[in-house]
PDB file of N, CA and C in Angstrom:
ATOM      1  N   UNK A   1     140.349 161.886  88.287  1.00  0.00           N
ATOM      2  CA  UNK A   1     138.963 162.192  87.986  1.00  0.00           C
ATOM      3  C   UNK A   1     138.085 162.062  89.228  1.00  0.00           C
ATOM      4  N   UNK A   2     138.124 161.197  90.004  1.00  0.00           N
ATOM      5  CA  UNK A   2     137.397 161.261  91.179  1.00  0.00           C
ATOM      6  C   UNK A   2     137.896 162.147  92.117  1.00  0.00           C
ATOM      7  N   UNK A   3     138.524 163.097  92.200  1.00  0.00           N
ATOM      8  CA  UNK A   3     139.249 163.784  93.045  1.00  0.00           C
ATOM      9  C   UNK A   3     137.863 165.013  92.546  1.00  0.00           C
ATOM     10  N   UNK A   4     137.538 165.322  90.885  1.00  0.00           N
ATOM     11  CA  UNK A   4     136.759 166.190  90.801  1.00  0.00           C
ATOM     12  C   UNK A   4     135.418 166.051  91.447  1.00  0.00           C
ATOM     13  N   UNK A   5     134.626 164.658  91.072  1.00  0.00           N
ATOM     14  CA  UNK A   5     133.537 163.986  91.737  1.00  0.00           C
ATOM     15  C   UNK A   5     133.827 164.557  93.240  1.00  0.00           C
ATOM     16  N   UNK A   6     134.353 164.492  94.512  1.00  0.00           N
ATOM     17  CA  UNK A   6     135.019 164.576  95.726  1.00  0.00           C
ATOM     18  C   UNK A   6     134.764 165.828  96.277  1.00  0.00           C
ATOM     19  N   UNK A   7     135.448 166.657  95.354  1.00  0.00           N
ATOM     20  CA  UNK A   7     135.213 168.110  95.399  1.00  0.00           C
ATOM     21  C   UNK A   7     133.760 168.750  94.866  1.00  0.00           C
ATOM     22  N   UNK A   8     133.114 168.580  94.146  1.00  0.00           N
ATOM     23  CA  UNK A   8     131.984 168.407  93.672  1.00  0.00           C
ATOM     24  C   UNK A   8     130.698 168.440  94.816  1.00  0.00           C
ATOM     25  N   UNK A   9     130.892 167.328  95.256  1.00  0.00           N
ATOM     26  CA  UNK A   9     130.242 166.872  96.074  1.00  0.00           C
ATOM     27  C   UNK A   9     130.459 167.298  97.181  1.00  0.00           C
ATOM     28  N   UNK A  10     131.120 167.696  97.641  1.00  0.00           N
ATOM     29  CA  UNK A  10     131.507 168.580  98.838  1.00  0.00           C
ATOM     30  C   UNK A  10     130.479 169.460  98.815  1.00  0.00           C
ATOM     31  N   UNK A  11     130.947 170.403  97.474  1.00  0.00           N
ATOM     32  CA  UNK A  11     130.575 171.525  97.428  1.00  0.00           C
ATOM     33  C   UNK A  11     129.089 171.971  97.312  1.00  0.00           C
ATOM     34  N   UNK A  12     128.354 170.418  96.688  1.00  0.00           N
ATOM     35  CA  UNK A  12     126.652 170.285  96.714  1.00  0.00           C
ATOM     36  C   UNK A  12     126.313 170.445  97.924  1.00  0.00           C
ATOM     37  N   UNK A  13     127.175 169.460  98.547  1.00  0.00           N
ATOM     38  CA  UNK A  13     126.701 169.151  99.963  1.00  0.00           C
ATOM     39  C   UNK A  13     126.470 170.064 101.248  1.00  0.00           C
ATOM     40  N   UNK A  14     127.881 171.370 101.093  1.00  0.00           N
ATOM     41  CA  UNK A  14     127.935 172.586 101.722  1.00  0.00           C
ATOM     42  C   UNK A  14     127.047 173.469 101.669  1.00  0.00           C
ATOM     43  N   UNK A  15     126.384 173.214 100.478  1.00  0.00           N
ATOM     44  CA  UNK A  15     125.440 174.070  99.967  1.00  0.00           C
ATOM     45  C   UNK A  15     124.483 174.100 100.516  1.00  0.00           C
ATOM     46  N   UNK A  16     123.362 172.166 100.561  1.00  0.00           N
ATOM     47  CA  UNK A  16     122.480 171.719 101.121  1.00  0.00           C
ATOM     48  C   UNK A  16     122.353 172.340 102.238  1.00  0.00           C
ATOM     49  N   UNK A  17     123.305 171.715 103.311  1.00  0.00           N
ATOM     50  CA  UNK A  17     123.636 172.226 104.529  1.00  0.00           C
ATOM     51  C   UNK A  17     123.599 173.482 105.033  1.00  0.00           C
ATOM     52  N   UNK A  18     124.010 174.463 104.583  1.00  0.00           N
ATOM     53  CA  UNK A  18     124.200 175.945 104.074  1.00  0.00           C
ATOM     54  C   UNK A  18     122.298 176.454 104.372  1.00  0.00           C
ATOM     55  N   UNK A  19     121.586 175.608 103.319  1.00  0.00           N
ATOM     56  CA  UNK A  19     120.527 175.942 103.442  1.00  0.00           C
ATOM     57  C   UNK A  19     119.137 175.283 104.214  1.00  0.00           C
ATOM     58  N   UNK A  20     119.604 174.153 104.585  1.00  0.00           N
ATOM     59  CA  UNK A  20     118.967 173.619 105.637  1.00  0.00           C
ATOM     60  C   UNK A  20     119.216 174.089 106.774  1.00  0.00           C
ATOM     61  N   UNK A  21     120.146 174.284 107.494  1.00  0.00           N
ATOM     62  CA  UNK A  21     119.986 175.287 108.588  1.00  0.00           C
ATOM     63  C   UNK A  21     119.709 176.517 108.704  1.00  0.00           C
ATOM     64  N   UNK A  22     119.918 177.687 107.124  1.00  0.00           N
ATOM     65  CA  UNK A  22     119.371 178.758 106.879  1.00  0.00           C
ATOM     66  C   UNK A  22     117.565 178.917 107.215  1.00  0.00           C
ATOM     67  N   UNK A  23     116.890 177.571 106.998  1.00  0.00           N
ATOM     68  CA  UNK A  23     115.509 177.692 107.158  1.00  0.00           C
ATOM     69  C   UNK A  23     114.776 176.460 107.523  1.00  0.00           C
ATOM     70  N   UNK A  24     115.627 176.060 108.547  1.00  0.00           N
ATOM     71  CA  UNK A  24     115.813 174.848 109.778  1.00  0.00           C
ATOM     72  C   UNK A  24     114.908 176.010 110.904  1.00  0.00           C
ATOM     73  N   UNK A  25     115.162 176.767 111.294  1.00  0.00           N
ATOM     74  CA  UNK A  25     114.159 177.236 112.412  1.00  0.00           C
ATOM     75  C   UNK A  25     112.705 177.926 111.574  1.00  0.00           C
ATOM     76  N   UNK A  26     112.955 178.216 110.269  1.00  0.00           N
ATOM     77  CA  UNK A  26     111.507 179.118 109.808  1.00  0.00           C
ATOM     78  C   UNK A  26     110.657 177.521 109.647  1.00  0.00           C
ATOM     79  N   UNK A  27     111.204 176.682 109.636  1.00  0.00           N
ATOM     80  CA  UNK A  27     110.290 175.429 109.128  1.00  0.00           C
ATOM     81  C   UNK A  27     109.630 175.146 110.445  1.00  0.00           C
ATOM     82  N   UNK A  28     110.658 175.097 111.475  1.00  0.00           N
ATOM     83  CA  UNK A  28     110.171 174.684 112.701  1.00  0.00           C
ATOM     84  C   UNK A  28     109.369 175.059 113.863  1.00  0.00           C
ATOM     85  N   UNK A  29     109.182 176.594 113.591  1.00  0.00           N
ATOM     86  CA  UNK A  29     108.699 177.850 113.931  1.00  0.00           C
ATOM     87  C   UNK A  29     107.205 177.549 114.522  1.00  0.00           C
ATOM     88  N   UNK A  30     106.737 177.847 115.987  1.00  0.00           N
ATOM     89  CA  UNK A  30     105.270 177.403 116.227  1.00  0.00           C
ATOM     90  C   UNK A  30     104.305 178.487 115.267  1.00  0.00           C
ATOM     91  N   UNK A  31     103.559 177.864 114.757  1.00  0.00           N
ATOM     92  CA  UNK A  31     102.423 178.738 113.590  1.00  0.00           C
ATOM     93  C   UNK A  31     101.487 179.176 114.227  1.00  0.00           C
ATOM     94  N   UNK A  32     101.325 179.029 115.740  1.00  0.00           N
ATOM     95  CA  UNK A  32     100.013 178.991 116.702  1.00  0.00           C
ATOM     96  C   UNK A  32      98.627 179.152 115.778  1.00  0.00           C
ATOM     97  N   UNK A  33      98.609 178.361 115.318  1.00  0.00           N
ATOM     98  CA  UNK A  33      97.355 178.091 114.595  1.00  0.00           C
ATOM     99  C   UNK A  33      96.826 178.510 113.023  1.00  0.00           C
ATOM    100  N   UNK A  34      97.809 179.327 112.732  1.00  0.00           N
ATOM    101  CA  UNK A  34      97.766 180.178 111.719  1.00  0.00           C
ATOM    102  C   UNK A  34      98.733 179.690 110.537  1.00  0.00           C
ATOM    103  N   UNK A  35      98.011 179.730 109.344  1.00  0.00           N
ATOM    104  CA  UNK A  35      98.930 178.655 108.629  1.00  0.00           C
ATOM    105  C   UNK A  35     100.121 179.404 107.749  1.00  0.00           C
ATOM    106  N   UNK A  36     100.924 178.666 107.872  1.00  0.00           N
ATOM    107  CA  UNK A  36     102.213 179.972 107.306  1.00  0.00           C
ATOM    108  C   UNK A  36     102.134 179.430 105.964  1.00  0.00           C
ATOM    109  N   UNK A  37     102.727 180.509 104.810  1.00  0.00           N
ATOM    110  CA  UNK A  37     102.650 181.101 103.717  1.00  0.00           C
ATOM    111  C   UNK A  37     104.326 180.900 103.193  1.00  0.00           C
ATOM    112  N   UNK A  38     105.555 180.727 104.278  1.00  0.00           N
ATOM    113  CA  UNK A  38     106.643 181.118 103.957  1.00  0.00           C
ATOM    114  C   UNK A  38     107.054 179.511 103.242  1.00  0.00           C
ATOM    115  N   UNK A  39     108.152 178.893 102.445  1.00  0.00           N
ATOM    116  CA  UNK A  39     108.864 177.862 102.094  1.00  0.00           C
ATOM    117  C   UNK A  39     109.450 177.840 103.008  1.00  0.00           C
ATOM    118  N   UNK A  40     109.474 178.030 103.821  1.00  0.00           N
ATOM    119  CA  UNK A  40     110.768 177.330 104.817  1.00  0.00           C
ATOM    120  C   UNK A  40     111.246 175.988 104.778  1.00  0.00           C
ATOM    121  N   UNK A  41     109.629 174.941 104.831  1.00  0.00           N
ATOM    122  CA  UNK A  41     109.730 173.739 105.046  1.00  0.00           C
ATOM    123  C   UNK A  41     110.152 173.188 103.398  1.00  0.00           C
ATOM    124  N   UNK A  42     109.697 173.699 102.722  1.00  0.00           N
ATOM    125  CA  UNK A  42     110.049 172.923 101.768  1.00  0.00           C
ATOM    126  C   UNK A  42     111.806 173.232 101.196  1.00  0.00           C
ATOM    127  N   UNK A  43     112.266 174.554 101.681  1.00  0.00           N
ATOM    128  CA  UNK A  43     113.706 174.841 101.034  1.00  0.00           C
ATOM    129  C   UNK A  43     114.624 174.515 102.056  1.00  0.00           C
ATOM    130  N   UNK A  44     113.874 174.014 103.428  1.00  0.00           N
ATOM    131  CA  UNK A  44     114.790 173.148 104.239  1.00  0.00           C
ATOM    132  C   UNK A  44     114.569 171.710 103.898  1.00  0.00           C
ATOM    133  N   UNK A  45     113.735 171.322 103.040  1.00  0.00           N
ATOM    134  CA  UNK A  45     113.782 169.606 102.408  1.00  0.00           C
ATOM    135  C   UNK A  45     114.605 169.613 101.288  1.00  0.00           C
ATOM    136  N   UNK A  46     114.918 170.410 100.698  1.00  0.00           N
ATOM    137  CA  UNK A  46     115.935 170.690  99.491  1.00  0.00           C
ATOM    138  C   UNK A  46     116.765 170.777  99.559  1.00  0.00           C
ATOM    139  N   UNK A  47     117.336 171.516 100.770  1.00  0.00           N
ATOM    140  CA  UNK A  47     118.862 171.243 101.570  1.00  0.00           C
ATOM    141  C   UNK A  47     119.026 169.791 101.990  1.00  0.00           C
ATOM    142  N   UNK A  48     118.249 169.377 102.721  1.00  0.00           N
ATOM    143  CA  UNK A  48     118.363 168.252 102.891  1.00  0.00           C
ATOM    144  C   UNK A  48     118.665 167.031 101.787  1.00  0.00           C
ATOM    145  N   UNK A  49     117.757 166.936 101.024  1.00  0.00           N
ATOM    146  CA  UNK A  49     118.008 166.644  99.390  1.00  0.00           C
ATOM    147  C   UNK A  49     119.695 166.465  99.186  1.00  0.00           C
ATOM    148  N   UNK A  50     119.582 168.347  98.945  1.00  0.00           N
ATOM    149  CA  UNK A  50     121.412 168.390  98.575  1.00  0.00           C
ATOM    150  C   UNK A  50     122.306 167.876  98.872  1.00  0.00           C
ATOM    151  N   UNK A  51     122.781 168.094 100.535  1.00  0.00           N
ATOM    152  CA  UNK A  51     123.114 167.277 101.168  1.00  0.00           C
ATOM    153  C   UNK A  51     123.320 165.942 101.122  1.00  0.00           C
ATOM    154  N   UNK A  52     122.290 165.129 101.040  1.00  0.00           N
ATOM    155  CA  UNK A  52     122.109 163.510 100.302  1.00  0.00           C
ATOM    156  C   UNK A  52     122.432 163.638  98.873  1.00  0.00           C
ATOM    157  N   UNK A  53     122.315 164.310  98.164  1.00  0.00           N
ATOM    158  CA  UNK A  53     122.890 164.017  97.180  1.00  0.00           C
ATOM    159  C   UNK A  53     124.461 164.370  96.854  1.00  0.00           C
ATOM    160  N   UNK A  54     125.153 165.321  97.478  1.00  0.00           N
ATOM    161  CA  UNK A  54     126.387 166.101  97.414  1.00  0.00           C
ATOM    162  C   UNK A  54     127.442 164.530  98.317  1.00  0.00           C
ATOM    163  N   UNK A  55     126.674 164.361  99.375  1.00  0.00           N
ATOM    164  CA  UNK A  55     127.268 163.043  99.754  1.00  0.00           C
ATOM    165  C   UNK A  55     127.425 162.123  98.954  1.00  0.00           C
ATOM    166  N   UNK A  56     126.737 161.470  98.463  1.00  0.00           N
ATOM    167  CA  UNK A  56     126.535 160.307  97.437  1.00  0.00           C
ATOM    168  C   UNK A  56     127.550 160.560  96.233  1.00  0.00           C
ATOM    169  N   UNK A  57     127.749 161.770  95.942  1.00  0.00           N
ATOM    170  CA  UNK A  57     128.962 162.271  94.539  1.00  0.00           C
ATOM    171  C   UNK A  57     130.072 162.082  95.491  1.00  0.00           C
ATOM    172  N   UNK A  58     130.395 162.707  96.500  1.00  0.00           N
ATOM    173  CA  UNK A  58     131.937 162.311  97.161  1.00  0.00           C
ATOM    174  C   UNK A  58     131.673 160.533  97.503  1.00  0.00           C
ATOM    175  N   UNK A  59     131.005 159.822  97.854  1.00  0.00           N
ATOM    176  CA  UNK A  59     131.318 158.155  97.643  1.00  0.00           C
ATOM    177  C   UNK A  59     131.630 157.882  95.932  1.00  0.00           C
ATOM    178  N   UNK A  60     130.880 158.359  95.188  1.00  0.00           N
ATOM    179  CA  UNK A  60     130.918 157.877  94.239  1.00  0.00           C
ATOM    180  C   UNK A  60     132.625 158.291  93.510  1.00  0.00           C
ATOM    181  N   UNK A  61     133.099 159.506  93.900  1.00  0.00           N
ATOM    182  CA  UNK A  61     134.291 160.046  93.416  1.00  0.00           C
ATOM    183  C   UNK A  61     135.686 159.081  94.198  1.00  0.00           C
ATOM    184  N   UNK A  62     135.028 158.651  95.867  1.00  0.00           N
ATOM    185  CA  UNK A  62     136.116 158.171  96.004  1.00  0.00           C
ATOM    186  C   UNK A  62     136.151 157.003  95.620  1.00  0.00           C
ATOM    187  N   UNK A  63     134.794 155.781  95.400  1.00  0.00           N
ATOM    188  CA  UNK A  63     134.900 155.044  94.597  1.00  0.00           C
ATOM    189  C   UNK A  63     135.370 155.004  93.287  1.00  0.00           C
ATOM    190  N   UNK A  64     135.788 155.943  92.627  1.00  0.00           N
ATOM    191  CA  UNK A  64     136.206 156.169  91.039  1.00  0.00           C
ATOM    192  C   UNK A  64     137.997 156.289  91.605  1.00  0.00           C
ATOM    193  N   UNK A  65     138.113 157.007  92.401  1.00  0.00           N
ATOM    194  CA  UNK A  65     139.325 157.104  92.900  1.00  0.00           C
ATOM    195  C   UNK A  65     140.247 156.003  93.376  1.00  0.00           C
ATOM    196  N   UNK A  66     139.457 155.182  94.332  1.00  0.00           N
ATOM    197  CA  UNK A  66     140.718 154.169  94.966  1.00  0.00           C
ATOM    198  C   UNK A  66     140.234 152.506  94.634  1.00  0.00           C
ATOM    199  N   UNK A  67     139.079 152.832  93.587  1.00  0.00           N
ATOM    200  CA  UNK A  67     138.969 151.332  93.671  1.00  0.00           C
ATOM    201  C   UNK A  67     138.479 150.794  91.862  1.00  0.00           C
TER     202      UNK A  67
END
């Protein structure tokens, strides 16, 4: 059963990742003064999110797993 948790979590996590660097430069992007309109920043905090959370399911799976 933790082998599923493991995989799981991987796969959140790939995701996060996936999309934090997808809109890792639109977040970071100079606005020269002009205020941007796009999510970047916020659907690169959601990756991020994922990420932390996709991690936390693979501890928790291998904790179900070996201990």
């Amino acid at each position: 059963m933790g082998w599923v948790g493991i995989l799981i979590g991987l796969m959140i996590a790939a995701a996060g990742f996936a999309l934090e660097r997808r809109f890792h430069a639109e977040a970071n992007a100079p606005s020269f003064g002009m205020p941007r309109i796009t999510g970047g920043g916020i659907l690169n905090f959601i990756g991020i999110l994922l990420m932390v959370f996709g991690l936390s399911c693979v501890m928790v799976g291998v904790m179900v797993q070996f201990f």
